[in-house]
C-alpha atoms as a PDB file:
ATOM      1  CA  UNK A   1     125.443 107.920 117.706  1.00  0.00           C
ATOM      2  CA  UNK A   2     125.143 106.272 114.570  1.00  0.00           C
ATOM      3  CA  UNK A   3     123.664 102.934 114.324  1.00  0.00           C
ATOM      4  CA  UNK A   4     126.249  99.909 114.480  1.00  0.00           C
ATOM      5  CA  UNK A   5     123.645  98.244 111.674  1.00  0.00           C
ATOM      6  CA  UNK A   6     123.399 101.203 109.627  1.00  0.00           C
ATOM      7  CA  UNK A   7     127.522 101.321 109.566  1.00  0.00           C
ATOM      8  CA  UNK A   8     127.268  97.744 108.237  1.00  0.00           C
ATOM      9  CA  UNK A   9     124.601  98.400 105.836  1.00  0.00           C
ATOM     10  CA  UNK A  10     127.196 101.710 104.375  1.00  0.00           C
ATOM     11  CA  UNK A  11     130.447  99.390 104.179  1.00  0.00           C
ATOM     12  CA  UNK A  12     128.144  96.693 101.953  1.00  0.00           C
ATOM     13  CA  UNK A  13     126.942  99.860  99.687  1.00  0.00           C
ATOM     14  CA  UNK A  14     130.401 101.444  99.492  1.00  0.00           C
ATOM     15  CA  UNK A  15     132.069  97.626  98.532  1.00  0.00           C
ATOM     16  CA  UNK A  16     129.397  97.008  96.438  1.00  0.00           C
ATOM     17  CA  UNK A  17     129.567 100.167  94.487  1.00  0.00           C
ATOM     18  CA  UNK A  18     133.428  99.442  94.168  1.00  0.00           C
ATOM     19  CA  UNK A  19     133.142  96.419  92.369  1.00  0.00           C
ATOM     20  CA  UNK A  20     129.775  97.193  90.456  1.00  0.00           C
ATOM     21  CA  UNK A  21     132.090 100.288  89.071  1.00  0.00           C
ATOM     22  CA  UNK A  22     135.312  98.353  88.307  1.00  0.00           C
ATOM     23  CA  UNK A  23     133.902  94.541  86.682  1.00  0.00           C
ATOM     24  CA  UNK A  24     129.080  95.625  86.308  1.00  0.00           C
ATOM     25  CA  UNK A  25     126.606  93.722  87.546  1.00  0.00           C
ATOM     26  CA  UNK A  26     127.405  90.344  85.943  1.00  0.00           C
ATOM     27  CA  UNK A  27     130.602  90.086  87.275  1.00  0.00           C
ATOM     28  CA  UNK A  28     130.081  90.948  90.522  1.00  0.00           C
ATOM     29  CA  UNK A  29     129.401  88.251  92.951  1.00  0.00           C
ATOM     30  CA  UNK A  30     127.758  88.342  96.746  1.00  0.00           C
ATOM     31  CA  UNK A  31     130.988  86.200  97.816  1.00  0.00           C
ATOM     32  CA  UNK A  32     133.562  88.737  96.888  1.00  0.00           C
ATOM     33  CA  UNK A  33     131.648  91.283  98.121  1.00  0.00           C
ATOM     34  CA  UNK A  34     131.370  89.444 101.843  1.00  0.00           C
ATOM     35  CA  UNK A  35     135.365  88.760 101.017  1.00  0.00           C
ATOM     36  CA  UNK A  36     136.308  92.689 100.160  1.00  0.00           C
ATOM     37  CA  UNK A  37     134.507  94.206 103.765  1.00  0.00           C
ATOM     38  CA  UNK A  38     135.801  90.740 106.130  1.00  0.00           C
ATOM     39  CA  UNK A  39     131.909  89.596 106.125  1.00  0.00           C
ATOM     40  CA  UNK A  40     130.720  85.846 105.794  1.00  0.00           C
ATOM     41  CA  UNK A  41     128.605  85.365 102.948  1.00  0.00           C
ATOM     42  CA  UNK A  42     125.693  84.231 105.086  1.00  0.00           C
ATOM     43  CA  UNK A  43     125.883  87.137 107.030  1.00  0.00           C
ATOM     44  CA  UNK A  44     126.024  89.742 103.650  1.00  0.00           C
ATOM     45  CA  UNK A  45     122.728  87.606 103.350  1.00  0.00           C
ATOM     46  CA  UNK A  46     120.828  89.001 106.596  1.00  0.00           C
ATOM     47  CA  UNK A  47     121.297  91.987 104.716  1.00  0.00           C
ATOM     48  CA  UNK A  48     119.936  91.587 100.986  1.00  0.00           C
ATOM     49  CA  UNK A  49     118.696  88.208 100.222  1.00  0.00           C
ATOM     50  CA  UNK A  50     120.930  88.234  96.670  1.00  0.00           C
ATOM     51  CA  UNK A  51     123.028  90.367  94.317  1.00  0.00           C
ATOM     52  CA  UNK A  52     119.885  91.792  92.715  1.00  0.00           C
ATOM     53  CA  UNK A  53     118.693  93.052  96.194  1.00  0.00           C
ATOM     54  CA  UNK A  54     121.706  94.754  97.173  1.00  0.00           C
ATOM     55  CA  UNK A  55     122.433  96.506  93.003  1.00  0.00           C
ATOM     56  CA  UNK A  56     118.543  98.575  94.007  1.00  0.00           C
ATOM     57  CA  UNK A  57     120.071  99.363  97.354  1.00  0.00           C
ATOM     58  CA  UNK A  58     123.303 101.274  95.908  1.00  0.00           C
ATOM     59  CA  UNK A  59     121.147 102.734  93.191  1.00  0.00           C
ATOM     60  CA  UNK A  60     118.838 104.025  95.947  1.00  0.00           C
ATOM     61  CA  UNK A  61     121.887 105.096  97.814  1.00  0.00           C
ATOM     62  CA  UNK A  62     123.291 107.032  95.233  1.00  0.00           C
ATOM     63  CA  UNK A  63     119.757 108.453  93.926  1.00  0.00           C
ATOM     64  CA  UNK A  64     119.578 109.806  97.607  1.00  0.00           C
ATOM     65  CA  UNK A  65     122.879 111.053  98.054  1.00  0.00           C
ATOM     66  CA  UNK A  66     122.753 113.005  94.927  1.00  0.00           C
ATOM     67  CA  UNK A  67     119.195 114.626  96.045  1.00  0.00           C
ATOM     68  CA  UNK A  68     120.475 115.614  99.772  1.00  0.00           C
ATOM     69  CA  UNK A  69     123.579 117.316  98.277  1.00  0.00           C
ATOM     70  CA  UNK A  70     120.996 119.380  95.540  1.00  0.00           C
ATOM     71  CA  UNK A  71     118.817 120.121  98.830  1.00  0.00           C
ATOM     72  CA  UNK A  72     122.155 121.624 100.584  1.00  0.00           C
ATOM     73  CA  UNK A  73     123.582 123.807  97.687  1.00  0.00           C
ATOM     74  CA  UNK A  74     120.000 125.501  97.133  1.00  0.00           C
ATOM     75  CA  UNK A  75     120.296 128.088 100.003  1.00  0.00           C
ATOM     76  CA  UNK A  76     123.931 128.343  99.247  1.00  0.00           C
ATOM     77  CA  UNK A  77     123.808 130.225  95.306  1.00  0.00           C
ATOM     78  CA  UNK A  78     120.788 133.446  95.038  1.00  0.00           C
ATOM     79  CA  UNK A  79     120.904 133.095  91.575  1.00  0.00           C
ATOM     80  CA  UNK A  80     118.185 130.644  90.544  1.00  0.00           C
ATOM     81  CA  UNK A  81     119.024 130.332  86.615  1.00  0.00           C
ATOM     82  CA  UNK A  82     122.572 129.216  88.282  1.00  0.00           C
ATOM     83  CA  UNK A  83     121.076 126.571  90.329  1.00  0.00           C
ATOM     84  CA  UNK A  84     119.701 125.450  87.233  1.00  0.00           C
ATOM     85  CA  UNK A  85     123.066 124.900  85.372  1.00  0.00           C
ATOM     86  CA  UNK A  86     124.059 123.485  88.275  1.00  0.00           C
ATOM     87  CA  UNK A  87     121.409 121.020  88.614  1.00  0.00           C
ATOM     88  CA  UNK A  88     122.183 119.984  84.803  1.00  0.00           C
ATOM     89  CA  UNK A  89     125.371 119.788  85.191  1.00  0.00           C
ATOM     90  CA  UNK A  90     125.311 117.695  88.605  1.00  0.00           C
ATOM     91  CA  UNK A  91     122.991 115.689  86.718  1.00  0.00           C
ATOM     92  CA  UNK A  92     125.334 115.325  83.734  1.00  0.00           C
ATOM     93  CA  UNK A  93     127.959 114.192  86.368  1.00  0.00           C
ATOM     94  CA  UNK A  94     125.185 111.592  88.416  1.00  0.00           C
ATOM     95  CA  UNK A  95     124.896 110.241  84.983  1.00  0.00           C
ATOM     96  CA  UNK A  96     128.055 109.020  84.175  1.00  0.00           C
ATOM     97  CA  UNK A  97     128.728 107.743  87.492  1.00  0.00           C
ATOM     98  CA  UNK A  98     125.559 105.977  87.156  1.00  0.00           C
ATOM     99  CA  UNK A  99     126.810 104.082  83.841  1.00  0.00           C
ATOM    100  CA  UNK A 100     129.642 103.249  85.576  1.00  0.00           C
ATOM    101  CA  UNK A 101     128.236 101.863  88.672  1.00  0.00           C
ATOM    102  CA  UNK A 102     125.777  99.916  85.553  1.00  0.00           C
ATOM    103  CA  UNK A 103     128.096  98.374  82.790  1.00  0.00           C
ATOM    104  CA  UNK A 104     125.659  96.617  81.283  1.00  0.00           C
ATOM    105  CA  UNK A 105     124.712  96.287  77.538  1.00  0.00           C
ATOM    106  CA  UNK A 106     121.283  97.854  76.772  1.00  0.00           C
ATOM    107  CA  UNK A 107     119.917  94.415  76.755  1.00  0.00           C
ATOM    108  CA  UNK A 108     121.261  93.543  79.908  1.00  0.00           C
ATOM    109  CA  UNK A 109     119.452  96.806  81.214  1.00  0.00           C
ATOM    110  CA  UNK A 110     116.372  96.149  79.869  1.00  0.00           C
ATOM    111  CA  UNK A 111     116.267  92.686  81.343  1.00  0.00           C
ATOM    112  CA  UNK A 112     116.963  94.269  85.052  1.00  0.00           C
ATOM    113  CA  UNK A 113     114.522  97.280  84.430  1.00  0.00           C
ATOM    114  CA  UNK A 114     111.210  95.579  85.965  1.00  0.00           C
ATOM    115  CA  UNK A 115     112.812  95.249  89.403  1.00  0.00           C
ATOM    116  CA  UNK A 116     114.421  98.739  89.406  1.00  0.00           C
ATOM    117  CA  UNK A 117     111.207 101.012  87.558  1.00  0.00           C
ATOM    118  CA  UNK A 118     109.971 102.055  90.663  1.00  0.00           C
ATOM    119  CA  UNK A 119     113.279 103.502  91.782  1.00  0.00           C
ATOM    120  CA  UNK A 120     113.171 105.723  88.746  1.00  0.00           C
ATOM    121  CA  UNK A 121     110.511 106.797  88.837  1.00  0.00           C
ATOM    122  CA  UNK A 122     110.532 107.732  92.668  1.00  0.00           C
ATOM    123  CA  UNK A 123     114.234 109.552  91.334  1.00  0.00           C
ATOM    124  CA  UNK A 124     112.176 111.005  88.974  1.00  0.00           C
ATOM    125  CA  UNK A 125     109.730 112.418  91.098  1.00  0.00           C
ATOM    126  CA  UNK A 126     112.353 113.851  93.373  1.00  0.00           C
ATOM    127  CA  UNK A 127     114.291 115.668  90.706  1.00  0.00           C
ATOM    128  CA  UNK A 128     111.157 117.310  89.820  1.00  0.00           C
ATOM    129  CA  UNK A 129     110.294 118.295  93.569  1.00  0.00           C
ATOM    130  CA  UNK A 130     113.864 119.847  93.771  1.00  0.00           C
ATOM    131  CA  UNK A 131     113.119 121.476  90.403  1.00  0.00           C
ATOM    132  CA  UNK A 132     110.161 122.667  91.757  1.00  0.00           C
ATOM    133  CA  UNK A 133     112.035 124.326  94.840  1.00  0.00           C
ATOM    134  CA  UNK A 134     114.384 126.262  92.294  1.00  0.00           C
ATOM    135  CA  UNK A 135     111.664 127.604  90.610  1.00  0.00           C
ATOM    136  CA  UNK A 136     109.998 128.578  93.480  1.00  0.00           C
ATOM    137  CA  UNK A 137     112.441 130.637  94.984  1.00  0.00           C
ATOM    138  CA  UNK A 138     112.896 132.301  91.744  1.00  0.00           C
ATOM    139  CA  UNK A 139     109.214 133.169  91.231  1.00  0.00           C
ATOM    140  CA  UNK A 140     109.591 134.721  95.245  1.00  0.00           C
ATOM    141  CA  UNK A 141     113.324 136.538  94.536  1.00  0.00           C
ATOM    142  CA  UNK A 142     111.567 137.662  91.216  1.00  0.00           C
ATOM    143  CA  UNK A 143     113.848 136.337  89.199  1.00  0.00           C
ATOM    144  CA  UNK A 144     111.104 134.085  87.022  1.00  0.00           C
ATOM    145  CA  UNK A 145     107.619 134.948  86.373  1.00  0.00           C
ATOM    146  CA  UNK A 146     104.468 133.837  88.263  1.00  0.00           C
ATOM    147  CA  UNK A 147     104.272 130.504  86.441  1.00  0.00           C
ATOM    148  CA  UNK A 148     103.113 127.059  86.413  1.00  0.00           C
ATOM    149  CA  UNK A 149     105.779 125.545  88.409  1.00  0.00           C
ATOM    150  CA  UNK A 150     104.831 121.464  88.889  1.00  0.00           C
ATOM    151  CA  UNK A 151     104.236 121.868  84.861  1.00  0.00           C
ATOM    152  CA  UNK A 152     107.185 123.887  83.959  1.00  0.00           C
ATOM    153  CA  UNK A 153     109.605 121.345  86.627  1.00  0.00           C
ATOM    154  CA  UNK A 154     108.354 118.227  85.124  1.00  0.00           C
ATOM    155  CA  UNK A 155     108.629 120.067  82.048  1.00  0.00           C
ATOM    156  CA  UNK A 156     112.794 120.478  82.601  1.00  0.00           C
ATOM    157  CA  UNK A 157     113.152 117.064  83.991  1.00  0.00           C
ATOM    158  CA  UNK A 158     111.723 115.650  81.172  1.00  0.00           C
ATOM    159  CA  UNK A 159     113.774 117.221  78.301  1.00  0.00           C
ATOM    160  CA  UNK A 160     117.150 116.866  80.321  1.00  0.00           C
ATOM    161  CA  UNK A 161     115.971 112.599  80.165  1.00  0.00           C
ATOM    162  CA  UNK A 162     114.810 112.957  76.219  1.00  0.00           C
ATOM    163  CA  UNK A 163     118.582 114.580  75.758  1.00  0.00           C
ATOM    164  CA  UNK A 164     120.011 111.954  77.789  1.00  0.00           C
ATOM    165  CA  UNK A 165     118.032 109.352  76.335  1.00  0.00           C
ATOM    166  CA  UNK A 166     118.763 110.573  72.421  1.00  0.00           C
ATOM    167  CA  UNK A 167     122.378 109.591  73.813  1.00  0.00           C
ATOM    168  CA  UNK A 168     121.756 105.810  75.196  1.00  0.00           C
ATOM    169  CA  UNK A 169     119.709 105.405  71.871  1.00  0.00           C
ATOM    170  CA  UNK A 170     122.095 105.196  68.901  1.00  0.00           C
ATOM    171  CA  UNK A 171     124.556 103.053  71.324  1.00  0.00           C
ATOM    172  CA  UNK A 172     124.413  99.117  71.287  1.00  0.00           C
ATOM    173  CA  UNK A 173     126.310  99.057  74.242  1.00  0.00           C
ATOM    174  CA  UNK A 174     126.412 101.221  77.192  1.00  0.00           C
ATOM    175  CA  UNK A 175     129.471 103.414  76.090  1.00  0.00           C
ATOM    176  CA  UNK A 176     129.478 107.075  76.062  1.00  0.00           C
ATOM    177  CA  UNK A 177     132.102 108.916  74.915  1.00  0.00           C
ATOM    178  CA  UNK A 178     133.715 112.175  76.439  1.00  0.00           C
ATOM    179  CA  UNK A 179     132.216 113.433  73.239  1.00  0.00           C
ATOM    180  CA  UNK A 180     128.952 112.465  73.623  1.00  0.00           C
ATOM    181  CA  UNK A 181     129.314 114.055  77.411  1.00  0.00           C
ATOM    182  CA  UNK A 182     130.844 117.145  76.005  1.00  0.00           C
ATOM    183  CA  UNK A 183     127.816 117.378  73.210  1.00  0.00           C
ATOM    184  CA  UNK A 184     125.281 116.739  76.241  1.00  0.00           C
ATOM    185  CA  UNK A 185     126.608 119.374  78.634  1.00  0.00           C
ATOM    186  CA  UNK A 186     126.450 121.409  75.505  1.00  0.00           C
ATOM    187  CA  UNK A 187     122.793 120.913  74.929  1.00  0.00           C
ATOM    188  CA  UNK A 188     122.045 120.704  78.852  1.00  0.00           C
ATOM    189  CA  UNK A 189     123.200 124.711  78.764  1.00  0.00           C
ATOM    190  CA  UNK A 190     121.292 125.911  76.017  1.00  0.00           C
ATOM    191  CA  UNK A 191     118.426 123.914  77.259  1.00  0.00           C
ATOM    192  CA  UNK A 192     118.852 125.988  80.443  1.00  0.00           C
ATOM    193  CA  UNK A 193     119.565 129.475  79.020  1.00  0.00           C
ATOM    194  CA  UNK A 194     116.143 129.086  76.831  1.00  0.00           C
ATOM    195  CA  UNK A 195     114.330 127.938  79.685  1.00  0.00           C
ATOM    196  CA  UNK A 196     115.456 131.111  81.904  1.00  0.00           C
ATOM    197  CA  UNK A 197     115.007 133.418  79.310  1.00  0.00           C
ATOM    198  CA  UNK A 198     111.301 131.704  78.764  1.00  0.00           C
ATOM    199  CA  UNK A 199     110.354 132.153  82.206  1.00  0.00           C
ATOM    200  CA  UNK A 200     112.214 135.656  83.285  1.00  0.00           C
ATOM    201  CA  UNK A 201     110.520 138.365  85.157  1.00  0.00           C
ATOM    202  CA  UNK A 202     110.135 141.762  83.017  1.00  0.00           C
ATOM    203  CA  UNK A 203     110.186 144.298  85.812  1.00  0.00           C
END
């Protein structure tokens, strides 16, 4: 039976997403929030003391959500160097919702970074468990060579942020194209096909 405060909790994540998607972060206020799921505002507050509160909360949401669904297509797909694309491209996909959940100007974001660093990072250090995972069943199928595998995952996770990153860089605002997606996914494969053929087993 699922927890009448945990159903609460979801329905303030799921209306806050809504609006942080359709007017960002500055535009969103705890009172239409409260107004959107029937809630009093004093009540939204026995939840998350203010707006900032509750912005970490559907970031850590999502950052979870996208890590259980990685965890559950792993034993679904043998073929490790196609859980990588996979992973890239999932990623690719996390990150545009994420901008869109975030429409913020990069000064905005760095202004808001402090209080959310630590969920990054934590993100971070989940992708590169999962990473890890893939590569470990690929050194065991004998798919990938005995390697390095912490090394080599944080290795992956970090040039899939630098590619991202190269991205956010040359923008003033928060704005990527379908372009810049379609030049990203672009890079995300060959990044992957390298990285296989890098780390294949010769039998």
């Amino acid at each position: 039976m699922v927890n009448e405060k945990t159903e609460v909790v979801q329905d303030i994540l799921k209306a806050a997403k809504k609006r942080l998607i359709n007017y960002g972060l500055d535009k969103t206020t705890m009172n239409e929030i409260a107004d959107d799921i029937g809630m009093s505002k004093a009540s939204l507050y026995y939840y998350f003391t203010n707006k900032e509160d509750l912005f970490r909360a559907v970031i850590q949401h999502e950052h979870d959500h996208f890590i259980q669904q990685q965890v559950v297509h792993l034993p679904q797909v043998e073929d490790c160097c196609q859980l990588l694309f996979d992973y890239a491209d999932d990623r690719l996909s996390f990150f545009q919702d994420f901008l869109n959940l975030n429409k913020l100007s990069l000064g905005s974001i760095n202004k808001s970074k402090p209080a959310i660093s630590r969920l990054f990072a934590t993100f971070r250090d989940h992708e590169i468990l999962h990473i890890e995972r893939i590569l470990r069943k690929g050194v065991a199928n004998h798919s990938f060579a005995s390697i390095d595998i912490p090394a080599y995952a944080e290795l992956f996770i970090s040039v899939l942020q630098g590619l991202r990153r190269n991205i956010i860089l040359k923008k003033d605002l928060i704005d990527i194209s379908q372009e810049d997606y379609r030049l990203l996914r672009e890079q995300y494969q060959l990044l992957v096909q390298l990285f296989c053929k890098g780390i294949k087993h010769e039998s």
